[in-house]
Protein backbone atom coordinates (compact mmCIF):
# COMPACT_ATOMS: atom_id res chain seq x y z
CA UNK A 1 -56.47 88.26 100.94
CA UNK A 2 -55.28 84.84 100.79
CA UNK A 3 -51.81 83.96 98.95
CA UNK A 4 -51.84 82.95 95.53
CA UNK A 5 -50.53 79.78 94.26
CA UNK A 6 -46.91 79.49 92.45
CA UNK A 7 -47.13 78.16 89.25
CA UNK A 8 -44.81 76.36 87.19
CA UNK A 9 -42.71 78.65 84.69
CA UNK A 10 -44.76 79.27 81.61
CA UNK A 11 -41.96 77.90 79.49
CA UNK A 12 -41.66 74.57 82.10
CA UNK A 13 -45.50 73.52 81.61
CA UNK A 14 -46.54 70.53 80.11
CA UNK A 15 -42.31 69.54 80.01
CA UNK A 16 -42.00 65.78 80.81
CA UNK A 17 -40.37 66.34 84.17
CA UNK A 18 -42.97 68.99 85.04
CA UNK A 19 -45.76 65.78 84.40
CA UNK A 20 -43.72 63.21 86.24
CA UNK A 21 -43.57 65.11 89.51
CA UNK A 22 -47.09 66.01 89.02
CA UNK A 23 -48.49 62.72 88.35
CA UNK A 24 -46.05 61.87 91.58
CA UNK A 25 -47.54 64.23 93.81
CA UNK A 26 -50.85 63.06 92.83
CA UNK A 27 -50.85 59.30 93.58
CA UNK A 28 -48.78 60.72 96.53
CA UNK A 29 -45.81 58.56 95.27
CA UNK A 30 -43.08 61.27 95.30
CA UNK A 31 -39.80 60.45 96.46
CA UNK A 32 -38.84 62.11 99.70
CA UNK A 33 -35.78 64.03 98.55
CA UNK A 34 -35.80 65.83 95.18
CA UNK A 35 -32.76 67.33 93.94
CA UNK A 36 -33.83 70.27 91.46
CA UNK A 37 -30.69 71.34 88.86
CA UNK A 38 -29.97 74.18 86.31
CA UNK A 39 -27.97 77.01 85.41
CA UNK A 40 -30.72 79.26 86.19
CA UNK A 41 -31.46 79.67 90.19
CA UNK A 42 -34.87 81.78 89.65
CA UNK A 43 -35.87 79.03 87.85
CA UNK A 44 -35.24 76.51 90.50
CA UNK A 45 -36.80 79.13 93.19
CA UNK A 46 -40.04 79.09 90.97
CA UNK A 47 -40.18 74.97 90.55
CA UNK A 48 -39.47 74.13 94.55
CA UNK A 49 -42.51 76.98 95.32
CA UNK A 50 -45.01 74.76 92.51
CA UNK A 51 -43.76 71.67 93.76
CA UNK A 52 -44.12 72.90 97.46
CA UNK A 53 -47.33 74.51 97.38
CA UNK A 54 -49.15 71.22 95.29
CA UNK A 55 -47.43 68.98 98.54
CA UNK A 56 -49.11 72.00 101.35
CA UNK A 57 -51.98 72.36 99.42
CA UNK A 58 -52.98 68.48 98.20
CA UNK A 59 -56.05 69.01 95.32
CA UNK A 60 -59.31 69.19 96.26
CA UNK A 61 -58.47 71.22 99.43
CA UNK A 62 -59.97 74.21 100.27
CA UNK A 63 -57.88 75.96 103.58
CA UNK A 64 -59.36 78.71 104.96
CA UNK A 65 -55.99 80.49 104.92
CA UNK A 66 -53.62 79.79 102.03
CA UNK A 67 -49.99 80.88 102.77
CA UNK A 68 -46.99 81.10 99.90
CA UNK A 69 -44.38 78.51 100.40
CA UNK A 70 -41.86 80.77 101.86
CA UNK A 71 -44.27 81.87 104.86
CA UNK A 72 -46.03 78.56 105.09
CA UNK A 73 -45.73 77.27 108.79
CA UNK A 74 -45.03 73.51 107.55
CA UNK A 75 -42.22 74.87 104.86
CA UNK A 76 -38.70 75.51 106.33
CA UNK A 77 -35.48 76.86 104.46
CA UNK A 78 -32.17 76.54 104.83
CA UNK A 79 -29.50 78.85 102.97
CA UNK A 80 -25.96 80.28 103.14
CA UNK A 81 -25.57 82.98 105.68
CA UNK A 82 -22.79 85.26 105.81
CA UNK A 83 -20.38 86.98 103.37
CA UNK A 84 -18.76 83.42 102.88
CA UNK A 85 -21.98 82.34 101.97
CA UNK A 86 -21.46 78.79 104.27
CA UNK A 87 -24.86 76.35 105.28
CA UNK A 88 -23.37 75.89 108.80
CA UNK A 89 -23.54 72.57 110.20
CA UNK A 90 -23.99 74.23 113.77
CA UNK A 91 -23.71 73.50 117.14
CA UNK A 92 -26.29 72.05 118.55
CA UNK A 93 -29.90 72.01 117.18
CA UNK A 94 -30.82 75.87 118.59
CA UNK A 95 -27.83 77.26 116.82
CA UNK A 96 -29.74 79.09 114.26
CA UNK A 97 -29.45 79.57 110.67
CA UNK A 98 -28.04 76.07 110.76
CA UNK A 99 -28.28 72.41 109.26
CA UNK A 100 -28.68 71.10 112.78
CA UNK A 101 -31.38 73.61 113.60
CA UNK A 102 -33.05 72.51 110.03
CA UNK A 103 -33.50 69.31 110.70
CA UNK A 104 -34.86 69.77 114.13
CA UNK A 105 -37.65 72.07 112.75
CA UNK A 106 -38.27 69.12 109.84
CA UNK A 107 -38.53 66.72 112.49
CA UNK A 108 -41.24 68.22 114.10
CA UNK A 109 -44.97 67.09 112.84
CA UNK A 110 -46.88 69.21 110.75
CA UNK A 111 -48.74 72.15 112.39
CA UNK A 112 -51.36 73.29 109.47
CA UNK A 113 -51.76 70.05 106.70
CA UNK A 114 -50.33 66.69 107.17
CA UNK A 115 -46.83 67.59 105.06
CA UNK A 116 -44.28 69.47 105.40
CA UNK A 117 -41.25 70.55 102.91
CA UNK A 118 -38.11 71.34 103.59
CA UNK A 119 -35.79 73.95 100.96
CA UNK A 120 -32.12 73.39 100.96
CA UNK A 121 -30.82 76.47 98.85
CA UNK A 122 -27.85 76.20 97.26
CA UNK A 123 -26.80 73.55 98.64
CA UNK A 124 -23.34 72.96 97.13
CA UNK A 125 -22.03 75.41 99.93
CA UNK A 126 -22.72 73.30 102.53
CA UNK A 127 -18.96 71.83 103.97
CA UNK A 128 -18.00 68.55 104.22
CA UNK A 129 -19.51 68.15 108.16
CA UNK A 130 -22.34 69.89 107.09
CA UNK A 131 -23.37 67.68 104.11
CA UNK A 132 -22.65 64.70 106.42
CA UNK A 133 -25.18 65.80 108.95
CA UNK A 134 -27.73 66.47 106.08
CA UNK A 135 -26.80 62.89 104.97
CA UNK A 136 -27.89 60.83 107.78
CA UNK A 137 -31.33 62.93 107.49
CA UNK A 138 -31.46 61.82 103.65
CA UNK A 139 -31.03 58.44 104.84
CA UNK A 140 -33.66 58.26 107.57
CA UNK A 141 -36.49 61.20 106.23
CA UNK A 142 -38.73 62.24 108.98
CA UNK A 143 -42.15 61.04 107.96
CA UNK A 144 -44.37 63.28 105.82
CA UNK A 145 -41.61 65.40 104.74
CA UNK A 146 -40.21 66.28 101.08
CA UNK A 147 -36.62 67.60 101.05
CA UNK A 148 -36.13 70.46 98.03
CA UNK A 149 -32.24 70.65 97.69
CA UNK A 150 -31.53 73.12 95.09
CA UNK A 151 -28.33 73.60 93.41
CA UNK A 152 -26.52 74.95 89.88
CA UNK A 153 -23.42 73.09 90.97
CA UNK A 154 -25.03 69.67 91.56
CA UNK A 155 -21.06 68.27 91.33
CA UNK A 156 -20.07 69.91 94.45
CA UNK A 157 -22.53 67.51 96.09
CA UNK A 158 -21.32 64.46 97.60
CA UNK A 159 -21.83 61.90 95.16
CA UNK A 160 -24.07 59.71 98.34
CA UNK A 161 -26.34 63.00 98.32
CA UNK A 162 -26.83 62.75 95.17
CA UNK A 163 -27.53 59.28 95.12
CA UNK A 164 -30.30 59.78 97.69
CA UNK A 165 -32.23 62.21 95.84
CA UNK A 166 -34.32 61.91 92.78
CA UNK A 167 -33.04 64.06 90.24
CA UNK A 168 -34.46 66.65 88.20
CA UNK A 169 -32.76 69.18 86.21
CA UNK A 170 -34.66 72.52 84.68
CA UNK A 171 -33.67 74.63 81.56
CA UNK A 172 -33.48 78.54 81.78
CA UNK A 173 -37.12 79.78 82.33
CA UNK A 174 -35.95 83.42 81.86
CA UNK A 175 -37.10 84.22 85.01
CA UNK A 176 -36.04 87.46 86.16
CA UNK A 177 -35.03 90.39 83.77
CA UNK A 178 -32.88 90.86 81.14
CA UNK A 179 -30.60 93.59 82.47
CA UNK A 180 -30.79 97.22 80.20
CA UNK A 181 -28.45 97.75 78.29
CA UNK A 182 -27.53 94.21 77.42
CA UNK A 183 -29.00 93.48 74.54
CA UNK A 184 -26.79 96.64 73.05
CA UNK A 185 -23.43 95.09 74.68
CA UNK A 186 -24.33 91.50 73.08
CA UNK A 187 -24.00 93.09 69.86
CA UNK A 188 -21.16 95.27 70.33
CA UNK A 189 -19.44 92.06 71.63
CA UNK A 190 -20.29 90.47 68.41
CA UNK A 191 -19.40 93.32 66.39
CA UNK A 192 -15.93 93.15 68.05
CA UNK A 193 -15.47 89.50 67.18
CA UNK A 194 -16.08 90.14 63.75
CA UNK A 195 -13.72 92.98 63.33
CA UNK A 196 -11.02 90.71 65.22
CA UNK A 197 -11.46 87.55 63.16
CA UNK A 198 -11.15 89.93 59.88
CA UNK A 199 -7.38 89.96 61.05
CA UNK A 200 -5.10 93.27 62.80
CA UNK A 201 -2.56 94.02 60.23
CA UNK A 202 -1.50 97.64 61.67
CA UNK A 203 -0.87 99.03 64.89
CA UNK A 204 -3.73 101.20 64.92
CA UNK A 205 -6.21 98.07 65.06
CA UNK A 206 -4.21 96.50 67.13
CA UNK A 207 -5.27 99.64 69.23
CA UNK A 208 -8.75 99.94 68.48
CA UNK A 209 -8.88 96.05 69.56
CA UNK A 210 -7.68 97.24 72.81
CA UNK A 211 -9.01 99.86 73.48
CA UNK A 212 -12.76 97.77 72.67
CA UNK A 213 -11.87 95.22 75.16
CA UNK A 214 -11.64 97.86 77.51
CA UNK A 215 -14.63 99.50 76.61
CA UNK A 216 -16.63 96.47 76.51
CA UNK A 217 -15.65 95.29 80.27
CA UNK A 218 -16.35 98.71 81.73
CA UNK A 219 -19.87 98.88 80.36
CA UNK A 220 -20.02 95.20 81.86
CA UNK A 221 -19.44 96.31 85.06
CA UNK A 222 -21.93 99.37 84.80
CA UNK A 223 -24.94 96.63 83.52
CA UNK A 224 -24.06 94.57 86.27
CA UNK A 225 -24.00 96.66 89.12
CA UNK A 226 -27.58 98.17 88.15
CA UNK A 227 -29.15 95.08 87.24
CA UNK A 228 -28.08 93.54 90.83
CA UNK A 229 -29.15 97.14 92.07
CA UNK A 230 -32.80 96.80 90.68
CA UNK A 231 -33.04 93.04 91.41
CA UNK A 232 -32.25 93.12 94.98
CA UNK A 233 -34.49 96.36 95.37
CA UNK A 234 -37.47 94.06 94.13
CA UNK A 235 -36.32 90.98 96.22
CA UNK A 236 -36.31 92.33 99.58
CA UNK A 237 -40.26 92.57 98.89
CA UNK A 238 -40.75 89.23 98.94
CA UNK A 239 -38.07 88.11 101.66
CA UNK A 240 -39.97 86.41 104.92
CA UNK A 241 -39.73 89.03 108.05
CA UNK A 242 -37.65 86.95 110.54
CA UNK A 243 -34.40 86.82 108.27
CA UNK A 244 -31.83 88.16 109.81
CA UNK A 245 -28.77 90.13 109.00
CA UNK A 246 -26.32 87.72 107.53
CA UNK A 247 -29.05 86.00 105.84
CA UNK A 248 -30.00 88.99 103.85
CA UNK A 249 -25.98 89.25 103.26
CA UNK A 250 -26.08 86.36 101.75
CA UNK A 251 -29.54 86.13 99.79
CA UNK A 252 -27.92 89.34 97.62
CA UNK A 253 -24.20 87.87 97.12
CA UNK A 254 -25.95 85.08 95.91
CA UNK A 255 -28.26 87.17 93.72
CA UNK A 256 -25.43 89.22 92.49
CA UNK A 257 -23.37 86.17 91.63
CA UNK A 258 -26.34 84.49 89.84
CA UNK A 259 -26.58 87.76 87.85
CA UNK A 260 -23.07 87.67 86.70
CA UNK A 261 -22.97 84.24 85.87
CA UNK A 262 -26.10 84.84 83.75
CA UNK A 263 -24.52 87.38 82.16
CA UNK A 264 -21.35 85.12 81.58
CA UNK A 265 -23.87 82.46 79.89
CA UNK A 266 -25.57 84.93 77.49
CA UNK A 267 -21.75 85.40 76.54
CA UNK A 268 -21.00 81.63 75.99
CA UNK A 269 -24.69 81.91 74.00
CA UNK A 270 -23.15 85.08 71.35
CA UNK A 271 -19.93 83.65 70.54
CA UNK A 272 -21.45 80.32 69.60
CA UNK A 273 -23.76 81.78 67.40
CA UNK A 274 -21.13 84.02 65.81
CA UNK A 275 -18.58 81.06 65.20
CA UNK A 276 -21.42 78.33 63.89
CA UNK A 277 -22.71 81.15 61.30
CA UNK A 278 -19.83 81.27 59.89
CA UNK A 279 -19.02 77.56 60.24
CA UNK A 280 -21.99 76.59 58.59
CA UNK A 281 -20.90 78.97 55.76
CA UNK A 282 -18.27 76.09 55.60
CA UNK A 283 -15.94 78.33 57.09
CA UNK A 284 -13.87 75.55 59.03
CA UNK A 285 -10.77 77.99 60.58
CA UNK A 286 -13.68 79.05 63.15
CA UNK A 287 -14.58 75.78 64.54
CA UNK A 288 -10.74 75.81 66.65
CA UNK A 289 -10.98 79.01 67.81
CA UNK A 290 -14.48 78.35 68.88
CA UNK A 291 -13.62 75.69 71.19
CA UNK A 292 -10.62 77.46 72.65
CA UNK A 293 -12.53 80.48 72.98
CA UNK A 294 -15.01 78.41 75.26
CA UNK A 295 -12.91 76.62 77.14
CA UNK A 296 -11.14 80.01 78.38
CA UNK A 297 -14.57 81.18 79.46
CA UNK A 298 -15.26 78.14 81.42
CA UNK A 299 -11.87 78.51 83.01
CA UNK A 300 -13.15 82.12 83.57
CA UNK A 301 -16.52 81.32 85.23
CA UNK A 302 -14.91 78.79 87.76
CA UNK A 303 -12.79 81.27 88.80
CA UNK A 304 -15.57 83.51 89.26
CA UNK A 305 -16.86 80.86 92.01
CA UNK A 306 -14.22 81.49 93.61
CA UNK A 307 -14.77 85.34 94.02
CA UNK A 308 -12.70 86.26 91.35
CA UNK A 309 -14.23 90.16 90.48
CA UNK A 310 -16.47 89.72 87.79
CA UNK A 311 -15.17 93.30 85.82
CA UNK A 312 -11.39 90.64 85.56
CA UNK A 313 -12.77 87.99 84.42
CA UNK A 314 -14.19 89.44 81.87
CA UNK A 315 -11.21 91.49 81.02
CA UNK A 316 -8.58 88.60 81.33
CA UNK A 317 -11.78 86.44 78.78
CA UNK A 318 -11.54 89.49 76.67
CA UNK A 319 -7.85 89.69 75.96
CA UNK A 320 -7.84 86.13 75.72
CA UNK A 321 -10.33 86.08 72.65
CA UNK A 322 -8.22 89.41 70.85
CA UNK A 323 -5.30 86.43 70.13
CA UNK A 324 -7.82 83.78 69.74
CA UNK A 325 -10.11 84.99 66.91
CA UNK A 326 -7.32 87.28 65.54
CA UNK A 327 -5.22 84.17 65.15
CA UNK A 328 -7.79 81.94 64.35
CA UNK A 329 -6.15 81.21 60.47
């Protein structure tokens, strides 16, 4: 039974950037190297397949075997391997797993159509030889190619990467699942805030503050584990058959980190709604400890790039917030 096609997003279709590449792909006019942005990596998985499969499969066309983008034999990936989740710049061009072993498969002419694409994932953890090596290829495309160099971190790209790509950046598609038990914690969270920003005037809320901080970052940890647990469990499905060990390694770090910081937006997304109700009550006392509040959960999600456990973060952003909002007059 032949593959079927991706399709954009639902919530993507008929979106300006969704028609330009389109209309690009269609007078066969689109730039050789695309860099596709968001905070949302399923989302940029699901627009590099569309985009892909419209390049393999020009309109019109009728193969008599369709393959997905990720088994296609004229579509090659690249991504972090390893539990330090690197893009390896690699020895020599059969060192595998590798940018130098990328672009030699790229460089080769098609075998099935007359294109062939060419997925960078994640490619802000390519090192500084590594990105230099992908450089030179940016500069000089092999012909018939489109390069898909995805990325939520499209800062941590050299800015003459950047340069060489066109850029397109995606909203949140919800892709994915929405993790049990969240929805439940989101309002707890809430519920907290409001009992903190009421003011502690005794040592017994002082207490109950606490000991809600606490509560809130061990459920935290409990949501996250199982959603990773159940998203990984459905990923492997759909993983191509030759990947190998560290490859898999780092497919579900990078799954469990997207999780997390997912989970660490829909955070950002509950105390801005809680401060700008009140706010727009004309409650103006909010508005300071709304920006502090955010800027100590940016601080936390860098560090969280950095491997920081996710169950600390949260903790140190929790106790952070009990002085913020109970201090906020």
């Amino acid at each position: 039974m032949p593959a079927a096609a991706p399709t954009w997003p639902d919530p993507l279709q008929g979106t300006p950037a969704v028609a330009v590449i389109e209309r690009a792909i269609d007078r066969q006019r689109l730039s050789h190297s695309l860099l596709i942005t968001g905070d949302e990596y399923e989302t940029l998985i699901a627009v590099a397949r569309a985009i892909a499969d419209r390049l393999l499969y020009p309109i019109g066309s009728e193969p008599p075997t369709r393959f997905h983008p990720d088994e296609h034999p004229d579509a090659f990936s690249l991504r972090p391997a390893g539990k330090m989740r690197q893009i390896k710049a690699g020895k020599s061009a059969e060192d595998p797993g590798t940018m130098r072993e990328f672009i030699r498969k790229i460089a080769v002419s098609a075998s099935v159509g007359t294109h062939k694409v060419g997925f960078v994932h994640e490619a802000d953890r390519m090192n500084n030889a590594t990105a230099n090596i992908f450089l030179k290829t940016l500069e000089e495309p092999p012909a018939h190619t489109t390069l898909l160099v995805l990325t939520t971190r499209p800062y941590a790209l050299l800015p003459t990467i950047r340069s060489r790509c066109l850029n397109f950046r995606f909203p949140s598609a919800e892709v994915g699942f929405l993790p049990d038990g969240w929805r439940s914690w989101l309002d707890d969270y809430t519920e907290w805030l409001t009992q903190l920003s009421g003011g502690i005037t005794s040592r017994e809320g002082v207490a109950n503050a606490v000991f809600g901080a606490y509560g809130l970052t061990a459920r935290f940890g409990v949501i996250l584990d199982l959603a990773v647990t159940e998203a990984w469990k459905a990923q492997k499905q759909n993983l191509p058959a030759d990947l190998d060990d560290d490859e898999k390694v780092a497919i579900e770090t990078g799954l469990a980190n997207g999780l997390r910081l997912k989970l660490f937006t829909g955070i950002e997304h509950a105390t801005r709604d809680f401060a700008l109700t009140r706010i727009s009550s004309g409650d103006e006392s909010y508005r300071r400890a709304f920006t502090t509040a955010v800027e100590k959960l940016e601080t936390t999600v860098s560090l969280l790039r950095v491997n920081l456990n996710a169950q600390a973060a949260l903790e140190s952003f929790l106790l952070a917030s009990l002085r913020i909002w109970a201090a906020r007059k």
